[in-house]
Protein backbone atom coordinates (compact mmCIF):
# COMPACT_ATOMS: atom_id res chain seq x y z
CA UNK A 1 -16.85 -7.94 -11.77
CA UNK A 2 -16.15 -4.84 -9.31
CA UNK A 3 -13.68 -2.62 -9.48
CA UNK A 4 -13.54 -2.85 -5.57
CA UNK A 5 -11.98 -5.62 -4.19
CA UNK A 6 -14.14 -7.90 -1.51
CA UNK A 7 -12.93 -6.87 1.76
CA UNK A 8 -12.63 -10.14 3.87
CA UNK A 9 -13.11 -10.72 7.87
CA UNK A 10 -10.41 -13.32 8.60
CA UNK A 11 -11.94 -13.41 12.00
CA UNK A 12 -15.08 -15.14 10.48
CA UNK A 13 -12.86 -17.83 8.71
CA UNK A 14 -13.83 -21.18 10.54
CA UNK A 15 -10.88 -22.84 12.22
CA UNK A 16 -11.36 -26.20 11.51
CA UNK A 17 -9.53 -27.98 9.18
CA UNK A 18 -12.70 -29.35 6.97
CA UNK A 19 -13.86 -26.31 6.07
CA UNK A 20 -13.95 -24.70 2.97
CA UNK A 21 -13.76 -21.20 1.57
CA UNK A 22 -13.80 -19.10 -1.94
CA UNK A 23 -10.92 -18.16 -3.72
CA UNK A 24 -11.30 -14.44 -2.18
CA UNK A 25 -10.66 -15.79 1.68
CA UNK A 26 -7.69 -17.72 0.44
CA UNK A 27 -6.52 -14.65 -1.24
CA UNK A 28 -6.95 -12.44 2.22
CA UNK A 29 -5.09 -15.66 3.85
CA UNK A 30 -2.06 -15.59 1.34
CA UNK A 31 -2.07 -11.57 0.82
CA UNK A 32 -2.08 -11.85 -2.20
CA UNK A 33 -4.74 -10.58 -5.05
CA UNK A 34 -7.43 -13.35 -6.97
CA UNK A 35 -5.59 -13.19 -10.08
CA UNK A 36 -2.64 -14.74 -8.74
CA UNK A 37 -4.74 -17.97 -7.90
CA UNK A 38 -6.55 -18.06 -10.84
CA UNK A 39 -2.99 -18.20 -12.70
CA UNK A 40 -1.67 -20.89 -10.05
CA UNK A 41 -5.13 -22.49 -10.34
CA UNK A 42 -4.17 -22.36 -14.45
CA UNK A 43 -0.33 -23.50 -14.01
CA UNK A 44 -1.65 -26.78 -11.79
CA UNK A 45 0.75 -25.19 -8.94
CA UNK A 46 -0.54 -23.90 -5.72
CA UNK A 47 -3.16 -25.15 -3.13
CA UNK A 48 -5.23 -27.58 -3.96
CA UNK A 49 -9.24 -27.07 -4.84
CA UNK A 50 -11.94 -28.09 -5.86
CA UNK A 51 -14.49 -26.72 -8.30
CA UNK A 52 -18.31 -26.85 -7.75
CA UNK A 53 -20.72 -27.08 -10.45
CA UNK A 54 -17.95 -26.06 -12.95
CA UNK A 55 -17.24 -22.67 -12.12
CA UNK A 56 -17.27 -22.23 -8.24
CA UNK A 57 -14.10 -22.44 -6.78
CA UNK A 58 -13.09 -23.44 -3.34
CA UNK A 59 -10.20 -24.50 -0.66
CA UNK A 60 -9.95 -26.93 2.23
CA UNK A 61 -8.63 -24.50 5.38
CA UNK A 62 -6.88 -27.92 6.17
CA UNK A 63 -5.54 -27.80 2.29
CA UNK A 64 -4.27 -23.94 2.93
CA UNK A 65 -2.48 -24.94 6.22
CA UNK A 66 -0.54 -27.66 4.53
CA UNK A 67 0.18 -25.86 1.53
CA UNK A 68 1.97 -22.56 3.54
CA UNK A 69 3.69 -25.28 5.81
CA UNK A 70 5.20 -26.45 3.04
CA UNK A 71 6.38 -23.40 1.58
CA UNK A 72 9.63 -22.01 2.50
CA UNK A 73 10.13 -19.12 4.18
CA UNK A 74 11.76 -15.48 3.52
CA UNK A 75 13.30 -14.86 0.24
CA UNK A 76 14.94 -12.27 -1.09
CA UNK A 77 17.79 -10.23 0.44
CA UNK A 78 16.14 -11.15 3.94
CA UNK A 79 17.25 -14.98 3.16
CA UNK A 80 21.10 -13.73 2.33
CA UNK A 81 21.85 -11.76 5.45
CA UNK A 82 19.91 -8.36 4.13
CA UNK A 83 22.76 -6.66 2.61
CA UNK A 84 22.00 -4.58 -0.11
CA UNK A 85 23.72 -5.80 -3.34
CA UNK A 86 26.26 -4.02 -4.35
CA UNK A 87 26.73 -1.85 -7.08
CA UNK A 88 29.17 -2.32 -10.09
CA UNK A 89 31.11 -0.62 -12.21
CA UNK A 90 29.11 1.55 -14.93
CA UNK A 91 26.93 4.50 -15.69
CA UNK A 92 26.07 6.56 -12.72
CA UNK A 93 21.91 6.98 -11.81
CA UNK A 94 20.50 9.93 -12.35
CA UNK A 95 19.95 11.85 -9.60
């Protein structure tokens, strides 16, 4: 394993929806880092894949677009109007 993580051309990624890519495409598609996947992958939560002679990991693009369909949106503060919360009653922060 490298220190360096893959960098990705999303522009490469075929558009069709029976094509399939490694876990590192899917990872520049979410934004979000390999270890996260291999942990969903781990949980039995997250996109489904399929694994190729036992080790080799990889996702439909039609299987990614359903998935972050189905996901909802925002979160957050962003979800609840973006108001800060507010602070209570207690020791002041250090400056």
């Amino acid at each position: 394993m490298s220190a360096h993580p893959r960098i990705v051309d999303l522009t490469q990624v075929p558009a069709v929806p029976w094509a399939w890519v490694d876990e590192h495409v899917y990872a520049a598609i979410r934004g979000c880092s390999v270890k996260v996947l291999q942990n969903e992958r781990r949980l039995n939560i997250g996109c489904p894949f399929r694994r190729i002679n036992g080790t080799t990991v990889r996702y439909k693009i039609g299987d990614i677009a359903a998935f972050l369909e189905s996901q909802p949106g925002g979160g957050g503060n962003a979800a609840k109007g973006g108001n800060p919360p507010e602070r209570r009653a207690g020791r002041p922060r250090r400056p």
